[in-house]
N, C-alpha and C. Protein backbone atom coordinates (compact mmCIF):
# COMPACT_ATOMS: atom_id res chain seq x y z
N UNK A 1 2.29 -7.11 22.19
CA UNK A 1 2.72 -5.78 22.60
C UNK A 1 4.02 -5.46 21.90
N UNK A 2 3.96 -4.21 21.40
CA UNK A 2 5.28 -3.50 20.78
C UNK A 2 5.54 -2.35 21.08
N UNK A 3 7.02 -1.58 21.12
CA UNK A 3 7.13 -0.53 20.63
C UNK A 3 7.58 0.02 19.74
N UNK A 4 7.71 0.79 18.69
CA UNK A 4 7.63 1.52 17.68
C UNK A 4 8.03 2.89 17.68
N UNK A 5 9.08 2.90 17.35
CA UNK A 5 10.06 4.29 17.59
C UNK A 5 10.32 4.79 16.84
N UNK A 6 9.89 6.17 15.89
CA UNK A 6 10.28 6.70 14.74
C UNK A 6 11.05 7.89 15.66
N UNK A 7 12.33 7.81 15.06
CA UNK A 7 13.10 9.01 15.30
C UNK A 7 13.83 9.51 14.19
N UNK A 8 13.18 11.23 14.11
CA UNK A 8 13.40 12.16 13.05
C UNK A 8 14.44 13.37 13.27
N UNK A 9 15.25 13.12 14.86
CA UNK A 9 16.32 13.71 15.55
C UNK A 9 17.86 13.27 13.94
N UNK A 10 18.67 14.42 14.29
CA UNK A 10 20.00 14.35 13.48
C UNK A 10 20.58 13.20 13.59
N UNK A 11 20.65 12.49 14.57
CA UNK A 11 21.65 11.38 14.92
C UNK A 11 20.96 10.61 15.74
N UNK A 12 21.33 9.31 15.57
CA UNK A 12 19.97 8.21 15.50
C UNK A 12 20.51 8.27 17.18
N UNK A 13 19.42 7.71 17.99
CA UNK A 13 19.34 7.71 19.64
C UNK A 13 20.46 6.64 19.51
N UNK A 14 21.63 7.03 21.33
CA UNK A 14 22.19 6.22 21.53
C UNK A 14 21.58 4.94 22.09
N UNK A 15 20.69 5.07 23.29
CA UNK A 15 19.88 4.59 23.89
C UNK A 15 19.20 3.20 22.75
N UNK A 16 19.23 3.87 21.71
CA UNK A 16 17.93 2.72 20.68
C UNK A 16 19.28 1.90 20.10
N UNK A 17 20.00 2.58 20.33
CA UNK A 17 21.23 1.85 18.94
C UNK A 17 22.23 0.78 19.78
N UNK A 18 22.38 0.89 21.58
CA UNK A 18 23.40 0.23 21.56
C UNK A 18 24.46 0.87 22.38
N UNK A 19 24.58 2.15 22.12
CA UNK A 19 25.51 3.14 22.33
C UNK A 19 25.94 3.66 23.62
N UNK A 20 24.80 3.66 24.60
CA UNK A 20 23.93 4.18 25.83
C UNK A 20 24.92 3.51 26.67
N UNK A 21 25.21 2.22 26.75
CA UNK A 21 26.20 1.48 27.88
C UNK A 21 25.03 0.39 28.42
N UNK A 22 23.54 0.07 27.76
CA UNK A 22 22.87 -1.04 28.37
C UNK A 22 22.27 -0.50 29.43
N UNK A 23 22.70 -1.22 30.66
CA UNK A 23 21.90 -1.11 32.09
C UNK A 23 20.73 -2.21 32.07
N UNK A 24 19.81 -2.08 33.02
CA UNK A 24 18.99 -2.56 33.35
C UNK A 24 17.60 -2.63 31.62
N UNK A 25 17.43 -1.65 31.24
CA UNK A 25 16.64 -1.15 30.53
C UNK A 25 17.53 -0.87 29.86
N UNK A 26 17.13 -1.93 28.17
CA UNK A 26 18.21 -2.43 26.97
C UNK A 26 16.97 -2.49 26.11
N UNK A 27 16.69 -1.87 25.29
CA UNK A 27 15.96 -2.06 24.47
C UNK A 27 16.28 -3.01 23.22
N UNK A 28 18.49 -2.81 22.96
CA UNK A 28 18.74 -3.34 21.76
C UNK A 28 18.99 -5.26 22.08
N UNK A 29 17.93 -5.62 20.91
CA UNK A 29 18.28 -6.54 20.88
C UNK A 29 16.92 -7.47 21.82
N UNK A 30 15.55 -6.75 21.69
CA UNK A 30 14.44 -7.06 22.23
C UNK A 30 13.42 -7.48 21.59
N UNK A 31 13.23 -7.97 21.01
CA UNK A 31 11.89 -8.54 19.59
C UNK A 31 10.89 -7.72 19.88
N UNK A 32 10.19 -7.08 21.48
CA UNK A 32 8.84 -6.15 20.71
C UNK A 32 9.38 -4.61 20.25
N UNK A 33 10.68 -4.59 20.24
CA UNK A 33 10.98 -2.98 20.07
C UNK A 33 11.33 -2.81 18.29
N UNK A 34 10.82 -1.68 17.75
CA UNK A 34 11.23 -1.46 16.58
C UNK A 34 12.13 -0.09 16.57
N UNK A 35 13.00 0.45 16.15
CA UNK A 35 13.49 1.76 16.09
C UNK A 35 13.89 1.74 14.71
N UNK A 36 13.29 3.04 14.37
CA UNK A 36 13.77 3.19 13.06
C UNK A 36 14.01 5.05 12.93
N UNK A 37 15.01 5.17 12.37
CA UNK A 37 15.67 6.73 12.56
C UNK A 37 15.59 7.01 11.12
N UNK A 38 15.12 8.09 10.98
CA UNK A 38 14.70 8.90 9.40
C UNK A 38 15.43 10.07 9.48
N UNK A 39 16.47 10.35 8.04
CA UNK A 39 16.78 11.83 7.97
C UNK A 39 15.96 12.60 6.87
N UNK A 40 14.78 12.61 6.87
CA UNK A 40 14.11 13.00 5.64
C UNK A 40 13.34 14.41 6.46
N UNK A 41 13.29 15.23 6.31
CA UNK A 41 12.88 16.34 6.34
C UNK A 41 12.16 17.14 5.21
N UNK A 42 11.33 18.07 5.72
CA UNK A 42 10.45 17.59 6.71
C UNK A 42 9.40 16.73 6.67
N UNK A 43 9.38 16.19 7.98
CA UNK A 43 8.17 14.97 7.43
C UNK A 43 6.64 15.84 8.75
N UNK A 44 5.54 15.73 8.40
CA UNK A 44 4.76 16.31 9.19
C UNK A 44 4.32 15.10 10.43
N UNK A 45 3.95 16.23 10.95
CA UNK A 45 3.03 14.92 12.26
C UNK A 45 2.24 13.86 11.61
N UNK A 46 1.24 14.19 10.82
CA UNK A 46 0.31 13.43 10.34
C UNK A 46 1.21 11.95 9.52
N UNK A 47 2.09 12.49 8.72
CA UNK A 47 3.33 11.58 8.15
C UNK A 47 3.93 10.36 8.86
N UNK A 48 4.75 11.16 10.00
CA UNK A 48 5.49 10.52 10.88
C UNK A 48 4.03 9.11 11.10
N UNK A 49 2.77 9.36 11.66
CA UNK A 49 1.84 8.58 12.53
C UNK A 49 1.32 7.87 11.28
N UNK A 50 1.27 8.12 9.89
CA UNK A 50 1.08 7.37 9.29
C UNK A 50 2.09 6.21 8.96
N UNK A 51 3.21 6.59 9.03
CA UNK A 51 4.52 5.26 8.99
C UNK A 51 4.47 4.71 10.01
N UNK A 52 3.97 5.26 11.04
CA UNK A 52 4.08 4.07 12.36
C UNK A 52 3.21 3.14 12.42
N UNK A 53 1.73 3.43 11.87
CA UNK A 53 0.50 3.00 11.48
C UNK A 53 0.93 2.03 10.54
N UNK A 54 1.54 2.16 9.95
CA UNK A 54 2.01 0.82 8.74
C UNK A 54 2.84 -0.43 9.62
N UNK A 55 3.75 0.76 9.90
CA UNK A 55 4.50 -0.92 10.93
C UNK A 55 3.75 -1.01 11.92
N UNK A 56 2.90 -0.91 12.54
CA UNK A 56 2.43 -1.19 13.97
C UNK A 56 1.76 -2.95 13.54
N UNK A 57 1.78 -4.02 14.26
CA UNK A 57 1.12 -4.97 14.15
C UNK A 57 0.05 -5.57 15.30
N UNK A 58 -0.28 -5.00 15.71
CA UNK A 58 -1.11 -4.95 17.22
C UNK A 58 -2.37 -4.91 16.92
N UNK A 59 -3.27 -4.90 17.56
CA UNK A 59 -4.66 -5.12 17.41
C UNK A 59 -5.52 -3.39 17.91
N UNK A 60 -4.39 -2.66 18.47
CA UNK A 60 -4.65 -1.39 18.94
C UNK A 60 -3.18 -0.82 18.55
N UNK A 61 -4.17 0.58 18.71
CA UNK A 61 -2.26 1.50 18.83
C UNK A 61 -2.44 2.64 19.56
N UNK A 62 -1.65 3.24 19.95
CA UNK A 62 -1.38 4.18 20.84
C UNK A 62 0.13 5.04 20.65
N UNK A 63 -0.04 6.23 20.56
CA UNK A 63 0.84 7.07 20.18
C UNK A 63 0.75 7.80 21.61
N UNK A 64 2.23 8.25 21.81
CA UNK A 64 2.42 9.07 22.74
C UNK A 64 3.91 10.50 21.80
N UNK A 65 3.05 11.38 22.34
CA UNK A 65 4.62 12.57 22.02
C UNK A 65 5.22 12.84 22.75
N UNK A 66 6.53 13.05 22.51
CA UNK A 66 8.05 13.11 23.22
C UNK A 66 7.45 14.51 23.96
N UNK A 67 6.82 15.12 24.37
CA UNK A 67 6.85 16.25 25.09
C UNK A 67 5.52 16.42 25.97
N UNK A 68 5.14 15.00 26.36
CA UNK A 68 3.50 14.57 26.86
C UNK A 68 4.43 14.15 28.19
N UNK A 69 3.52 14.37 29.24
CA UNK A 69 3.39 13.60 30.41
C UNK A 69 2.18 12.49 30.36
N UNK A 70 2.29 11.28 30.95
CA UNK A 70 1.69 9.84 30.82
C UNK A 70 1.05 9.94 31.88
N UNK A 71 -0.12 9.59 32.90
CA UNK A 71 -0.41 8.76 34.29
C UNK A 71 -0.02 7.14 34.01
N UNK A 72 0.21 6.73 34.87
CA UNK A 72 0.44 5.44 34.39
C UNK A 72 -0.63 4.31 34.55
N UNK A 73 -1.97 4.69 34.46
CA UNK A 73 -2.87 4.16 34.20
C UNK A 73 -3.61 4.58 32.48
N UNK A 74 -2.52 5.08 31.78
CA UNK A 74 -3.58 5.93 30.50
C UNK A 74 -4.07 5.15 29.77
N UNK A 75 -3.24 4.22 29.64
CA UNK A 75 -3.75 3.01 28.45
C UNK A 75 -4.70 2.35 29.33
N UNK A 76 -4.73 2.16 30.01
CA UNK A 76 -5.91 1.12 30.78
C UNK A 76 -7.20 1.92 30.80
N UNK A 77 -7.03 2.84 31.06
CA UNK A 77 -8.10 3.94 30.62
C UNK A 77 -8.74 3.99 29.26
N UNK A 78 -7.60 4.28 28.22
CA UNK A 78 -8.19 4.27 26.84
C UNK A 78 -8.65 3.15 26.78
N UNK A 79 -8.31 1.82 26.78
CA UNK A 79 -9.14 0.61 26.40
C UNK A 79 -10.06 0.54 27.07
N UNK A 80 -10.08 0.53 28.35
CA UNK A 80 -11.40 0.58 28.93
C UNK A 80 -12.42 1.33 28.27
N UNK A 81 -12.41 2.60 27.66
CA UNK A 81 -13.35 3.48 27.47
C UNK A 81 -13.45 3.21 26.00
N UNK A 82 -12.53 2.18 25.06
CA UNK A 82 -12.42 2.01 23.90
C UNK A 82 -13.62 0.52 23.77
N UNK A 83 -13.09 -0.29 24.63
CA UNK A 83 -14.16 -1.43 25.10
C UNK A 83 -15.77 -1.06 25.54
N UNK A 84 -15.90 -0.19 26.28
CA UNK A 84 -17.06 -0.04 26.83
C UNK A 84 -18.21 0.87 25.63
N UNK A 85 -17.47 1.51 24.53
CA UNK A 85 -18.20 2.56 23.65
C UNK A 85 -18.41 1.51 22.75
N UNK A 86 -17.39 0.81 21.94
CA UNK A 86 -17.35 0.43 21.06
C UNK A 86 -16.98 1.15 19.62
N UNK A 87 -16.62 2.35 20.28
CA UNK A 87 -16.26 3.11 19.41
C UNK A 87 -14.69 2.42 18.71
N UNK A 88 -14.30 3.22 17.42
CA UNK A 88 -13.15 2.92 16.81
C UNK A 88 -11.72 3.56 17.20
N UNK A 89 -12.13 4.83 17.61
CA UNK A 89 -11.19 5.98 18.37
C UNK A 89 -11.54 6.03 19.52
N UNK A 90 -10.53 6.59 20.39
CA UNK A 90 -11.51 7.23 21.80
C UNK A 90 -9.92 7.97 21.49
N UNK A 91 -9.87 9.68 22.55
CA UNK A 91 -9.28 10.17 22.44
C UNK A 91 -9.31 10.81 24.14
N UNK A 92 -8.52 10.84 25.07
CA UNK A 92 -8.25 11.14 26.57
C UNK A 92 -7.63 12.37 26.49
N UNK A 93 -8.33 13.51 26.74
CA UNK A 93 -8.39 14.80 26.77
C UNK A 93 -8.23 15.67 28.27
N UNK A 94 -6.98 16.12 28.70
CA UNK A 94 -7.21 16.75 29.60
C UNK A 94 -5.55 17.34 30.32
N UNK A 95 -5.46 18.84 30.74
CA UNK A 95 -4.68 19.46 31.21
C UNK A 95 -4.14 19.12 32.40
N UNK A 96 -2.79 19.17 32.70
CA UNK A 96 -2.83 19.76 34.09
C UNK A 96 -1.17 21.00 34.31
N UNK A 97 -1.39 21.80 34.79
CA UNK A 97 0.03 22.52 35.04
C UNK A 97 0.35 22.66 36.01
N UNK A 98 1.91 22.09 36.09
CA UNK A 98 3.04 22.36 37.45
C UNK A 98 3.51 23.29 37.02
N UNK A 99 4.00 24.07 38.03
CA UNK A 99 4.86 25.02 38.15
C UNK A 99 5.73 24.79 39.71
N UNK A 100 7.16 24.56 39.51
CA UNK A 100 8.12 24.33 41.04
C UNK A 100 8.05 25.90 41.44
């Protein structure tokens, strides 16, 4: 298991770098975490997921976007439904909207 952090923000995350003050949840200084901060502009979606695709070393991968809500069963879901097809992709499709 890894994570894999391309960040294409101005100024590299405090949080990834060190900066943040630690706490409980420290990513720096964790062997499955990778962060790597790019100032190259512009790079497209398809781009960005292809560099992550290069470093990823896992036997699966899974992308999530910074502006997605998760259940916290999703991945158990995708493999399950990735296991049971045998398919190469599976892709978990579906809305929901809050409004407070």
């Amino acid at each position: 298991k890894e994570l894999i952090v391309l960040d294409t923000g101005g100024d590299a995350s405090p949080f990834f770098t060190g900066r943040a003050g630690g706490g409980e949840l420290n990513p720096v200084g964790d062997s499955r975490v990778l962060y790597v901060h790019v100032r190259q502009y512009p790079l497209t979606l398809g781009h960005k997921r292809n560099q992550l695709l290069q470093l990823a070393s896992g036997e699966g991968v899974a992308h999530f976007d910074d502006d997605n809500l998760y259940a916290p069963e999703y991945l158990s879901t995708m493999v399950e439904s990735l296991r049971a097809s045998r398919a190469q992709l599976v892709e978990l499709v579906g809305t929901f909207a809050w409004e407070p």
